[in-house]
N, C-alpha and C. Protein backbone atom coordinates (compact mmCIF):
# COMPACT_ATOMS: atom_id res chain seq x y z
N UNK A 1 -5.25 -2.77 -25.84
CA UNK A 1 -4.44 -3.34 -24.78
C UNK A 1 -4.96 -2.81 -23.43
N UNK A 2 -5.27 -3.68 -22.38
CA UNK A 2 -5.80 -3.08 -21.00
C UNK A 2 -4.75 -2.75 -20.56
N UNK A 3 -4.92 -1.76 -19.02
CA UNK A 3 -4.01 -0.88 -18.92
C UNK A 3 -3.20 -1.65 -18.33
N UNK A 4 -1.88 -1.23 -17.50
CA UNK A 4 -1.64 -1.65 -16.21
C UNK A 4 -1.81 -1.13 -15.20
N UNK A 5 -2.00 -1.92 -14.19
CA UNK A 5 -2.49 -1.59 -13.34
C UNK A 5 -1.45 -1.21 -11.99
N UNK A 6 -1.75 -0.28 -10.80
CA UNK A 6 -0.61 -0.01 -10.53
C UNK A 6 -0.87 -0.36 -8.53
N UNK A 7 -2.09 -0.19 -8.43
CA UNK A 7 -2.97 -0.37 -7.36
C UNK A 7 -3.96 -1.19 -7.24
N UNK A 8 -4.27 -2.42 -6.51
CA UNK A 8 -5.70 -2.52 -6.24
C UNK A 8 -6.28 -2.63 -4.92
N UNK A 9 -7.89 -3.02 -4.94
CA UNK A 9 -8.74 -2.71 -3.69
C UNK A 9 -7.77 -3.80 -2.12
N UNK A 10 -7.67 -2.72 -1.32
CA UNK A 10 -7.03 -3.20 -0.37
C UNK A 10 -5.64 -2.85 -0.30
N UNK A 11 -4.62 -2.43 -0.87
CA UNK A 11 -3.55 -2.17 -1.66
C UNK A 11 -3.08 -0.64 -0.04
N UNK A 12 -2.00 -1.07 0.67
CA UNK A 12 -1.58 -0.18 1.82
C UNK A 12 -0.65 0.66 1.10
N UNK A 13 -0.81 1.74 1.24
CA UNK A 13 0.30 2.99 0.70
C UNK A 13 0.73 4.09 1.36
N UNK A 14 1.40 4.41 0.73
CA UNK A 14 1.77 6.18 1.51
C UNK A 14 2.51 7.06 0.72
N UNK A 15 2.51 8.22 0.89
CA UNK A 15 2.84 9.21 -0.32
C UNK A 15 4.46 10.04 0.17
N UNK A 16 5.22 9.63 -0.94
CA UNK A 16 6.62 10.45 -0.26
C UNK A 16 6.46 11.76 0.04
N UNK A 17 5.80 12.54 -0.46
CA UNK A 17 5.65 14.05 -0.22
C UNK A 17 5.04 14.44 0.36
N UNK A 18 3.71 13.84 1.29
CA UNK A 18 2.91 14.45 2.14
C UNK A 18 3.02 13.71 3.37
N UNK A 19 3.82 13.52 3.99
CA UNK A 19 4.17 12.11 5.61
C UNK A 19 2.74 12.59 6.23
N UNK A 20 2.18 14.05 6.56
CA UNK A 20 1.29 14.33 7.22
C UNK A 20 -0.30 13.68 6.83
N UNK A 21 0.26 13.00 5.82
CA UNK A 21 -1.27 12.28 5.38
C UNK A 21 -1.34 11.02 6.18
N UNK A 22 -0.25 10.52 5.96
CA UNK A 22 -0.17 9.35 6.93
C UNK A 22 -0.85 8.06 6.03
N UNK A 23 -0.55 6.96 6.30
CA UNK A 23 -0.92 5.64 5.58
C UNK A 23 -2.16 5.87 5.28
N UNK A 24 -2.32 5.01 4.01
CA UNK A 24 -3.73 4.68 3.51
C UNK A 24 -4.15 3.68 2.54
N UNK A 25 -5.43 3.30 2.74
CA UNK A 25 -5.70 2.19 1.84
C UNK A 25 -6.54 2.29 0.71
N UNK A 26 -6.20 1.58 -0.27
CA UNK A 26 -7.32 1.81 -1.30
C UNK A 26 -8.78 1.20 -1.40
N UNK A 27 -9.44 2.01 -1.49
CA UNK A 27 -10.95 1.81 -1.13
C UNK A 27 -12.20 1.45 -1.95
N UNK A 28 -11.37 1.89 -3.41
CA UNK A 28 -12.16 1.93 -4.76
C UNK A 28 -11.40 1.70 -5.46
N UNK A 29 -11.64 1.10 -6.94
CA UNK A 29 -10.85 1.36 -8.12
C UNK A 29 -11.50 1.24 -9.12
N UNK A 30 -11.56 2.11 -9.67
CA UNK A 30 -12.48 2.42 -11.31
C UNK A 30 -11.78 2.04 -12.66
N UNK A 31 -12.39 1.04 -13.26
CA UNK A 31 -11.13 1.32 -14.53
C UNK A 31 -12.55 1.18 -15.87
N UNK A 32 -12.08 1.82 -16.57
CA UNK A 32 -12.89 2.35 -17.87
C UNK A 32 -13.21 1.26 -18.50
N UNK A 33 -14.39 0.42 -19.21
CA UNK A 33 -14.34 -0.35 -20.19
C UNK A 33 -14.08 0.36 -21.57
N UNK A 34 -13.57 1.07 -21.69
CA UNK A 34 -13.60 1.44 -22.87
C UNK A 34 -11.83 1.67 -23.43
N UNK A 35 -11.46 0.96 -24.13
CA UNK A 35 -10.20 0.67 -24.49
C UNK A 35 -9.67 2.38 -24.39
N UNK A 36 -8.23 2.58 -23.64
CA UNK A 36 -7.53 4.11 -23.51
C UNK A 36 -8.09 5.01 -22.51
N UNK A 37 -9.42 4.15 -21.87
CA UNK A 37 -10.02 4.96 -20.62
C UNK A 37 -9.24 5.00 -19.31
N UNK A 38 -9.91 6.12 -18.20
CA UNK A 38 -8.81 6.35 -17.43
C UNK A 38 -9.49 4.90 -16.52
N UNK A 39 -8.26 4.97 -15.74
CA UNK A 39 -7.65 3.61 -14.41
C UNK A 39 -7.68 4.82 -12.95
N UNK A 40 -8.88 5.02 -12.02
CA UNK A 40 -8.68 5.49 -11.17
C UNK A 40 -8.54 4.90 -9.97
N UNK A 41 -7.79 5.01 -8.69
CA UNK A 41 -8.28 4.27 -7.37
C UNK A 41 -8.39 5.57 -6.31
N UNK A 42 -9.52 5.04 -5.69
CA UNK A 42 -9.73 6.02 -4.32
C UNK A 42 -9.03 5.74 -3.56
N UNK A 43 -8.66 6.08 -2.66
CA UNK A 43 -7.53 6.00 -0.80
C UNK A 43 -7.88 6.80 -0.04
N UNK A 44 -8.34 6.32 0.92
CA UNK A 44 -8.76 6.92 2.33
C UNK A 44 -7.38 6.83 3.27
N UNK A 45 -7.28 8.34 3.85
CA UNK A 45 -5.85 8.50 4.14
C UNK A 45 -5.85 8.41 5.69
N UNK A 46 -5.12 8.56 6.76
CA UNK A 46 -5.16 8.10 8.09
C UNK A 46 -5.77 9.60 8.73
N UNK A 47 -5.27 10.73 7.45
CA UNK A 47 -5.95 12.01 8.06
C UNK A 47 -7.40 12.13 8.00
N UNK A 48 -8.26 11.04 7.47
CA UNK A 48 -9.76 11.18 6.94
C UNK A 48 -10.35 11.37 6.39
N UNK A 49 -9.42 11.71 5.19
CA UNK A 49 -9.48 11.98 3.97
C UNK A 49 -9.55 11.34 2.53
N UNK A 50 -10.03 11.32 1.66
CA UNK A 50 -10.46 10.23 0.37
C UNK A 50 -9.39 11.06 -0.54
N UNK A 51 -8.66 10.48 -1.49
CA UNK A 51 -7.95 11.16 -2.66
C UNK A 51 -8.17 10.67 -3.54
N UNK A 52 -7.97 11.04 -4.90
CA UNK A 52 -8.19 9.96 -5.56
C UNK A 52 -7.02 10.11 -6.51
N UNK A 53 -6.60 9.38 -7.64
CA UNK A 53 -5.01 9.31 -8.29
C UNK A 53 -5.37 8.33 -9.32
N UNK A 54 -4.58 9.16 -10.55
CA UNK A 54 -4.38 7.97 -11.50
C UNK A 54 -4.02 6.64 -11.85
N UNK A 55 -4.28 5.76 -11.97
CA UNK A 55 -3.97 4.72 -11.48
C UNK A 55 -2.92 3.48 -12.89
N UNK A 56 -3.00 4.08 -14.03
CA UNK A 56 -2.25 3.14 -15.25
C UNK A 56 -0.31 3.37 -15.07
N UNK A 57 0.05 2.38 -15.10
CA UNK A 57 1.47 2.91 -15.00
C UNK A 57 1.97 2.72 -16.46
N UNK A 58 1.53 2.58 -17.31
CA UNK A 58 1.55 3.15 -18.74
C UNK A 58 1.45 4.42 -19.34
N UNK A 59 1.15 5.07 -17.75
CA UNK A 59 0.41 7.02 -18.03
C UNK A 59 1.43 7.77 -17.22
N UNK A 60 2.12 8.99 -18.02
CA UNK A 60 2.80 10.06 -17.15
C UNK A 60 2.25 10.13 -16.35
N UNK A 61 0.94 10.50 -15.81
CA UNK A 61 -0.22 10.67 -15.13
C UNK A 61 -0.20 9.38 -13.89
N UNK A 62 0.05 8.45 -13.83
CA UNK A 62 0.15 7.53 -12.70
C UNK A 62 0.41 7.85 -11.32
N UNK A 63 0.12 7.69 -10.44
CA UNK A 63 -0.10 8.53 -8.70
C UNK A 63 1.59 7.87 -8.87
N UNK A 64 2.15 6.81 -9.59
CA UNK A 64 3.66 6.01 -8.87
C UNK A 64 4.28 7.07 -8.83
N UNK A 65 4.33 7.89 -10.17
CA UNK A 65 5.48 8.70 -10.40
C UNK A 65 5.14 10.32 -9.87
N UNK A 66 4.33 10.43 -9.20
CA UNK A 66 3.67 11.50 -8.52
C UNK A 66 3.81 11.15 -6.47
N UNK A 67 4.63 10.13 -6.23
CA UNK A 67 5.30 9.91 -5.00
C UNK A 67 4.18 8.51 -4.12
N UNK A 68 3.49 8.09 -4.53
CA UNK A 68 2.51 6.86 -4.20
C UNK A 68 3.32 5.71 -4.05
N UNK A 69 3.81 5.26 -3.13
CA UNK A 69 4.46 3.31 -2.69
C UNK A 69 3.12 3.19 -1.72
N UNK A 70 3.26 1.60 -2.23
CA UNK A 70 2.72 0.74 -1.66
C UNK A 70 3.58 0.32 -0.43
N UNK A 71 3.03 -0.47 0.76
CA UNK A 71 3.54 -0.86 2.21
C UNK A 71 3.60 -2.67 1.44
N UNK A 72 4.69 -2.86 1.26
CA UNK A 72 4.95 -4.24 1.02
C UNK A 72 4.86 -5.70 1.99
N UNK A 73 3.76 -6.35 2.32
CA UNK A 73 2.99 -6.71 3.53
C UNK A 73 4.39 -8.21 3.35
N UNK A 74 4.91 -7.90 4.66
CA UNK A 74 5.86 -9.42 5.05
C UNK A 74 6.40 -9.47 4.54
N UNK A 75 7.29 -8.92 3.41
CA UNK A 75 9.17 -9.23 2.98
C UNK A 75 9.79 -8.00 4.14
N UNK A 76 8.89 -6.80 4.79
CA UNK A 76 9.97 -6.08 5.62
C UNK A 76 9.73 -7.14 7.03
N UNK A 77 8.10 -7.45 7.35
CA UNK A 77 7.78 -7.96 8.36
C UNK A 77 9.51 -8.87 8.67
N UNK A 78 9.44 -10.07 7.78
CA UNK A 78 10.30 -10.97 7.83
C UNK A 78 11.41 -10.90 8.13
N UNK A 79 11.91 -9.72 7.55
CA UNK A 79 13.06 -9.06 7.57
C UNK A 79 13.44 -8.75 8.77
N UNK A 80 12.71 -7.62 9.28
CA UNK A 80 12.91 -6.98 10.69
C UNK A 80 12.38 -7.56 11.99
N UNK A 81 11.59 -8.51 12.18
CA UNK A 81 10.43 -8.96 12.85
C UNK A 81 11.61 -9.72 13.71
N UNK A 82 11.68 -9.55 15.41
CA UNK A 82 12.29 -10.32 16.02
C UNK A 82 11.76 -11.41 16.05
N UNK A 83 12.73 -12.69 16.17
CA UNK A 83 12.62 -14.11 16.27
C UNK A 83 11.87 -14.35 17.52
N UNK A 84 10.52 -14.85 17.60
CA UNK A 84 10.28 -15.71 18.08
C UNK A 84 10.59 -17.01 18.86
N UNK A 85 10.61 -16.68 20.69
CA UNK A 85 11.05 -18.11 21.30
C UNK A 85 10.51 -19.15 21.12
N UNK A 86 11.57 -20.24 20.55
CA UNK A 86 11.13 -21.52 20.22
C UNK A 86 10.27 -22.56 21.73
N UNK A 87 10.63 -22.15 22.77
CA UNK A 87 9.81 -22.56 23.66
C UNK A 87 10.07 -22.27 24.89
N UNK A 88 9.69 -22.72 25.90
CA UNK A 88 9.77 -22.05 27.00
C UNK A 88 10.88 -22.49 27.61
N UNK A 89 11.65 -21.86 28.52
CA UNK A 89 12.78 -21.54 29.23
C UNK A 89 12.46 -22.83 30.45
N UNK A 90 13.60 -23.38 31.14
CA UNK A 90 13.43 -24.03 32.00
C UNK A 90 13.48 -23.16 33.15
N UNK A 91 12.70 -23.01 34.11
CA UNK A 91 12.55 -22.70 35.24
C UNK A 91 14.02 -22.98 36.04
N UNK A 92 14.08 -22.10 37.02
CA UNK A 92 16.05 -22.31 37.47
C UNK A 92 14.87 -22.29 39.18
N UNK A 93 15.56 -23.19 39.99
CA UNK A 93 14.97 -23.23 41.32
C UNK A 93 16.55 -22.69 42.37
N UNK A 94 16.06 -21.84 43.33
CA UNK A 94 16.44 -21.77 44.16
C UNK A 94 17.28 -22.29 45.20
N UNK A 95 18.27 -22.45 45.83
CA UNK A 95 18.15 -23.45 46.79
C UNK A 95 18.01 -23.27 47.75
């Protein structure tokens, strides 16, 4: 059975326990051909730094359960994102 997968390339994250790392993206991801092999992904962190983390969420071992979320691109955007003016305002003149 292939693993699951918990991350992939491009994949925005951040770690609950270290804020000082600051966002990061995944840069690599290795996964074993060999049936029960490990699932790794690299992340380059905003501090300049590369980490790297288990990556199967089938594995105690998984970066999820070790404090790793993903940045969920446009359900918060949508959410929070002020509305947009539908068009331009009429000009008010003087008299």
């Amino acid at each position: 059975m292939p693993p699951r997968l918990y991350l992939r390339l491009g994949d925005r994250v951040f770690h609950t326990d270290h804020e000082e790392w600051g966002e990061g993206a995944v840069v690599e991801e290795m996964t074993s051909v060999l049936e029960g092999g490990t699932c790794l992904v690299r992340i380059m962190f905003a501090d300049g730094r590369q980490r790297t983390f288990h990556n199967d969420l089938e594995s105690n071992l998984c970066c999820y359960f070790f404090g790793l979320r993903k940045h969920w691109r446009g359900a918060a955007r949508v959410l929070f994102e002020p509305e947009a003016p539908r068009g331009r305002a009429p000009r008010r003149r003087l008299p």
